[in-house]
C-alpha atoms as a PDB file:
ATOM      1  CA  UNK A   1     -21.453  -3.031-126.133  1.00  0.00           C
ATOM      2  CA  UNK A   2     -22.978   0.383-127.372  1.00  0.00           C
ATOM      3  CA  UNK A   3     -20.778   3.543-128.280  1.00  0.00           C
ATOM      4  CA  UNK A   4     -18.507   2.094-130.395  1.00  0.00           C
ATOM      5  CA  UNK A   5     -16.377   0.299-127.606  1.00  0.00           C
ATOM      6  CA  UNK A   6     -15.388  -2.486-129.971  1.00  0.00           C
ATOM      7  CA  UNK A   7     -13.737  -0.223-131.850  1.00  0.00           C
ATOM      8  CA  UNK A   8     -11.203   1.183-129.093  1.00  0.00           C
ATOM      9  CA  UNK A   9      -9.724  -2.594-128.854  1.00  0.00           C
ATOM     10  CA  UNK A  10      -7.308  -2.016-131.408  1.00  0.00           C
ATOM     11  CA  UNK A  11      -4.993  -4.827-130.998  1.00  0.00           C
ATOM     12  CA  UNK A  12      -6.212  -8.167-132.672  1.00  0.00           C
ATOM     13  CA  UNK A  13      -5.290 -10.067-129.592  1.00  0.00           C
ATOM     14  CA  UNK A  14      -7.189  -7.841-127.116  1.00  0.00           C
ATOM     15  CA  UNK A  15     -10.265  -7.988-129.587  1.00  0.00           C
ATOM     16  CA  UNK A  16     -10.154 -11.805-129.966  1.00  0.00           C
ATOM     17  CA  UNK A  17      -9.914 -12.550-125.930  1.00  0.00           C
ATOM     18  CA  UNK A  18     -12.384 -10.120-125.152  1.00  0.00           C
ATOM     19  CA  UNK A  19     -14.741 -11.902-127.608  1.00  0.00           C
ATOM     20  CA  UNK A  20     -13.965 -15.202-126.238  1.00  0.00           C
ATOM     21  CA  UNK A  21     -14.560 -13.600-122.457  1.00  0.00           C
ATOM     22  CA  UNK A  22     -18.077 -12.595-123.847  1.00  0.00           C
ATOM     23  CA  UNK A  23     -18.431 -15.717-125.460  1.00  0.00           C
ATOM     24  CA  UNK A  24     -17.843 -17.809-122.393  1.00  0.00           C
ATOM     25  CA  UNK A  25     -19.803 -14.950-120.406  1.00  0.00           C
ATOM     26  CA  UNK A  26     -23.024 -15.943-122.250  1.00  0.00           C
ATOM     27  CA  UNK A  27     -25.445 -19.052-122.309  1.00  0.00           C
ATOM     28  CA  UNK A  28     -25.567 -20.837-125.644  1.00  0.00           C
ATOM     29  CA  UNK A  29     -28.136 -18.818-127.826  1.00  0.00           C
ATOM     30  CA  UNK A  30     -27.171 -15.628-125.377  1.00  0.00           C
ATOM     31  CA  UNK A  31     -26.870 -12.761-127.805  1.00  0.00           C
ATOM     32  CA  UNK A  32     -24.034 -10.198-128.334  1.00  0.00           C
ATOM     33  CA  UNK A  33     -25.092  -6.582-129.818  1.00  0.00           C
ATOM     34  CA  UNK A  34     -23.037  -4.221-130.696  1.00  0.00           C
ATOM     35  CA  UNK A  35     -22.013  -1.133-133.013  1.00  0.00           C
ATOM     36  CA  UNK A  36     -18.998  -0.102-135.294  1.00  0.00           C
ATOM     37  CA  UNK A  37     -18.329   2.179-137.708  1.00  0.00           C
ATOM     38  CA  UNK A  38     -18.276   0.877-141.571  1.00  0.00           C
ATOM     39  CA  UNK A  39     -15.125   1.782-142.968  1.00  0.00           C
ATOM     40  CA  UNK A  40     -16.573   2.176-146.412  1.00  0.00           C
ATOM     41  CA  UNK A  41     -18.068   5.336-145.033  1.00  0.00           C
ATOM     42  CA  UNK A  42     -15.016   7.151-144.329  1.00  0.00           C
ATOM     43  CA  UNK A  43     -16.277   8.713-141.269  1.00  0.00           C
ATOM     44  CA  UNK A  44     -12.660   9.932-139.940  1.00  0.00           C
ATOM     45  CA  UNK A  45     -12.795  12.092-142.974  1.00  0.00           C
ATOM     46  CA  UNK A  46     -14.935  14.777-141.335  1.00  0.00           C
ATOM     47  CA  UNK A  47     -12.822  14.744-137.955  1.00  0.00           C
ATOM     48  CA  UNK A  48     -11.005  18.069-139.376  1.00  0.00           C
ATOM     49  CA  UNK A  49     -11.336  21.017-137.562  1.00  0.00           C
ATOM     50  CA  UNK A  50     -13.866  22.528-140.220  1.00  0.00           C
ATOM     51  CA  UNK A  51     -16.495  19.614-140.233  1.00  0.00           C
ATOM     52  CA  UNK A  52     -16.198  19.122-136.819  1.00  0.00           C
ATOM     53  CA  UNK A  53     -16.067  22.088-135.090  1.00  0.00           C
ATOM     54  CA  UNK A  54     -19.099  22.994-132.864  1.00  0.00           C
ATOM     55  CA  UNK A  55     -20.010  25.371-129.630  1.00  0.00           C
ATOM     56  CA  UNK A  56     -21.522  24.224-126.838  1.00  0.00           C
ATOM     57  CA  UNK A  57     -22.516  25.850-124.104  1.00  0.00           C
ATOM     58  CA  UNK A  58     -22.579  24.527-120.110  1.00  0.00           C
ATOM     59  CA  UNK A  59     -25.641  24.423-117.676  1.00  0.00           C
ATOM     60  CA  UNK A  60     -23.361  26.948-115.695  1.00  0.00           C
ATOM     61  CA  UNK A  61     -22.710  29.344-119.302  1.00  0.00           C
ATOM     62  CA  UNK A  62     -19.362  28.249-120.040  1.00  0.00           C
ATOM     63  CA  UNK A  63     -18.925  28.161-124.187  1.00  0.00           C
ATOM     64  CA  UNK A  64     -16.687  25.386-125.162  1.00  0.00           C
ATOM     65  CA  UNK A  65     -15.505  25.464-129.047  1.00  0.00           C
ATOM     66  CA  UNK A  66     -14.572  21.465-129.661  1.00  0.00           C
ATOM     67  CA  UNK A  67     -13.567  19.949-132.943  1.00  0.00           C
ATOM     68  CA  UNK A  68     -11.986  16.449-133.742  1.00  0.00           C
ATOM     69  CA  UNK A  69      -9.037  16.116-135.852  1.00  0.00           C
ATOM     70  CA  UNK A  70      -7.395  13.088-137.347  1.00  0.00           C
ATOM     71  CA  UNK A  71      -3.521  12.421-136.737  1.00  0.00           C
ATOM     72  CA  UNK A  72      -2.843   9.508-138.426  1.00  0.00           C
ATOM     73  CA  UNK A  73      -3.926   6.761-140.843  1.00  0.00           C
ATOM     74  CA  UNK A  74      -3.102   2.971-140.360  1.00  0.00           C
ATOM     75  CA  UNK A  75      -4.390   0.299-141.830  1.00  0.00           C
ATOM     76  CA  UNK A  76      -7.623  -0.011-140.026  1.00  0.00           C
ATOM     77  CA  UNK A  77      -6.493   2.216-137.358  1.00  0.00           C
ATOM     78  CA  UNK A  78      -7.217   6.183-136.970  1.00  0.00           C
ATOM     79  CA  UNK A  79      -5.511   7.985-134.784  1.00  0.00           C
ATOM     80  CA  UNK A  80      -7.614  11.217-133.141  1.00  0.00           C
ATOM     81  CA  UNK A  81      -7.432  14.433-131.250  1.00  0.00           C
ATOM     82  CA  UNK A  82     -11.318  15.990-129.691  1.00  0.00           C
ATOM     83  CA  UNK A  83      -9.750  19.406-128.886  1.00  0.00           C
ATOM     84  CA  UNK A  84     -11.711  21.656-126.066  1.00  0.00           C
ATOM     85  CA  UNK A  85     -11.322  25.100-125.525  1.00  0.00           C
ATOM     86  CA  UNK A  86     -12.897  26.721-122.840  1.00  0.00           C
ATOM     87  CA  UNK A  87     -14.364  30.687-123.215  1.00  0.00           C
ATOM     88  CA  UNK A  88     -13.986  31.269-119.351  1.00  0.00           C
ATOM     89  CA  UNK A  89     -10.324  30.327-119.369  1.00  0.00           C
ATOM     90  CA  UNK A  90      -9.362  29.990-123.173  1.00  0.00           C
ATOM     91  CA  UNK A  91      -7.914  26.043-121.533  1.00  0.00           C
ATOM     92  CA  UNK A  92      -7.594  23.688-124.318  1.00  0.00           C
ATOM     93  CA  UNK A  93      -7.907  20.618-123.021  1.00  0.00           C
ATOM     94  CA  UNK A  94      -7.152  17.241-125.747  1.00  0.00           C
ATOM     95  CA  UNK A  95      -8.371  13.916-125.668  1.00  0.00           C
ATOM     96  CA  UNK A  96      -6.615  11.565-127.820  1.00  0.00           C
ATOM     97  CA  UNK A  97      -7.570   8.321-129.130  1.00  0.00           C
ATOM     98  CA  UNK A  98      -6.749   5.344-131.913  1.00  0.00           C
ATOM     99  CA  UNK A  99     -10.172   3.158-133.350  1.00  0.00           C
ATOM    100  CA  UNK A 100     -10.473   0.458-135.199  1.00  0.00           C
ATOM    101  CA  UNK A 101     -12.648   0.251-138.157  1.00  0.00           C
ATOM    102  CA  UNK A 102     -13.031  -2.903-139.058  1.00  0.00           C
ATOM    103  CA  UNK A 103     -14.312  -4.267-142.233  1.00  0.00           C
ATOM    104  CA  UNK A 104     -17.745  -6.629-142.236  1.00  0.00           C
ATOM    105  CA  UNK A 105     -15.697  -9.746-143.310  1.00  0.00           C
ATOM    106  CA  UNK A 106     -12.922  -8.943-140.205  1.00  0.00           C
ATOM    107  CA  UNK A 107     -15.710  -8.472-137.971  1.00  0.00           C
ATOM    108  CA  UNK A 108     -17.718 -11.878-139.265  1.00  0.00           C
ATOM    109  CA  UNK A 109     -14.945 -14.230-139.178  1.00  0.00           C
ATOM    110  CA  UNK A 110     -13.148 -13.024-135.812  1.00  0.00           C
ATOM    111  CA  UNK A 111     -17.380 -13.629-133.900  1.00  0.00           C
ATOM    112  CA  UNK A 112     -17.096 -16.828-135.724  1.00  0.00           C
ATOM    113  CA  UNK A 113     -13.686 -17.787-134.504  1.00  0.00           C
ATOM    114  CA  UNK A 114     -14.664 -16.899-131.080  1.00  0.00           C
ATOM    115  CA  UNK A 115     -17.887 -19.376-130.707  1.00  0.00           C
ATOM    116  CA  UNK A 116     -20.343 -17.394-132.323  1.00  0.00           C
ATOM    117  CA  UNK A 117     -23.175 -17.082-134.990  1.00  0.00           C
ATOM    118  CA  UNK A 118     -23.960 -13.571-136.578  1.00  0.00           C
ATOM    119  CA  UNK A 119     -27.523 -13.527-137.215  1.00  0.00           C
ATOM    120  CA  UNK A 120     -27.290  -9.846-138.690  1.00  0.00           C
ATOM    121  CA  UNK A 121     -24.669  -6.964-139.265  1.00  0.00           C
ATOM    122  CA  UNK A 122     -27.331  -3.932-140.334  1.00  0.00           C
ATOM    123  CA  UNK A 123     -26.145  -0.667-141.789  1.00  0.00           C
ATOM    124  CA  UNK A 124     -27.706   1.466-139.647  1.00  0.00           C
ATOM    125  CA  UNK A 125     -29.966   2.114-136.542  1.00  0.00           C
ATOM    126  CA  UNK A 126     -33.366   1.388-139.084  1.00  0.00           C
ATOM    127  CA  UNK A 127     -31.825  -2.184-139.957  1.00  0.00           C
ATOM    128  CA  UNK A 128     -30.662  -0.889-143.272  1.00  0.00           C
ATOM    129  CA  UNK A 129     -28.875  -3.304-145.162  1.00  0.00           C
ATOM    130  CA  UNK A 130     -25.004  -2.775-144.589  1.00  0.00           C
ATOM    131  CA  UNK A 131     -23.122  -0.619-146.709  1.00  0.00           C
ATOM    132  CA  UNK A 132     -26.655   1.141-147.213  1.00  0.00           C
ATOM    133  CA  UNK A 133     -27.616   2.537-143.643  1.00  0.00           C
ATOM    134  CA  UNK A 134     -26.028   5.625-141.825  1.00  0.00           C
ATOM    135  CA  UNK A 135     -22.262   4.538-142.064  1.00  0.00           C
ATOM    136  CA  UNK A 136     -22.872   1.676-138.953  1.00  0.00           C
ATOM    137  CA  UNK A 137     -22.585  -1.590-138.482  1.00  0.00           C
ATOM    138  CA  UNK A 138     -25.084  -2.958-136.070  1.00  0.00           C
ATOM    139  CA  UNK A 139     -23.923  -6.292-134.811  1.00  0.00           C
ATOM    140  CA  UNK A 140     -26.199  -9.156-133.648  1.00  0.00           C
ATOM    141  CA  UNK A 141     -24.409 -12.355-132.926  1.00  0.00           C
ATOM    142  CA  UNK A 142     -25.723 -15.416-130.774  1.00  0.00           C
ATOM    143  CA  UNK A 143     -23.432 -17.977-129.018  1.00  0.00           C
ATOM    144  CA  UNK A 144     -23.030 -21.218-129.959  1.00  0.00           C
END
């Protein structure tokens, strides 16, 4: 699962059956990978439209200003808006969103509740320890 996809299950049910589907999906010793974002990094706290905002431009010219803004703080959950705004049309178009960012411990014990073994949860893309990498978690976990 790349792209952060574990964190858009936001619902502890949805999380735990889709970890038992990929458990049951794999052969024993089959290996789950995955990323997250560490919480301890407090990522969400440069979706503002400030630190986020950027320009991109099209293959056909088009600029498009985007930023990322934060709407709401829950528990584990943030709640998001990318914002788009097009320099052909001045169209804002929104995307909205909730993750989950959960902790190392949450993440350990709900692979080990499901049937499997982490062999590793790195910081970062360089296997940094966690807590010391780029504000990942890097998730290898093998089925028992």
């Amino acid at each position: 699962m790349t792209s952060h996809v574990a964190q858009f299950m936001v619902d502890d049910a949805e999380w735990d059956a889709t970890l038992v589907d990929l458990r049951r999906s794999l052969v024993p010793g089959g290996r789950l990978i995955f990323d997250s974002r560490d919480p301890r990094a407090r990522g969400w706290e440069k979706w503002n439209p400030v630190d986020s905002r950027a320009r991109v431009t099209l293959p056909g010219g088009t600029d498009v200003d985007l930023w990322t803004e934060v709407t709401e703080l829950k528990g584990e959950n943030v709640t998001f808006v990318h914002h788009y705004i097009f320099s052909d049309t001045s169209e804002e178009l929104l995307s909205r969103a909730t993750l989950r960012f959960r902790t190392e411990e949450t993440l350990r014990s709900s692979l080990e509740a499901s049937g499997f073994e982490v062999e590793h949860i790195f910081g970062g893309w360089h296997r940094e320890p966690a807590g010391q990498g780029d504000g990942e978690f890097i998730v290898v976990a093998r089925a028992k």
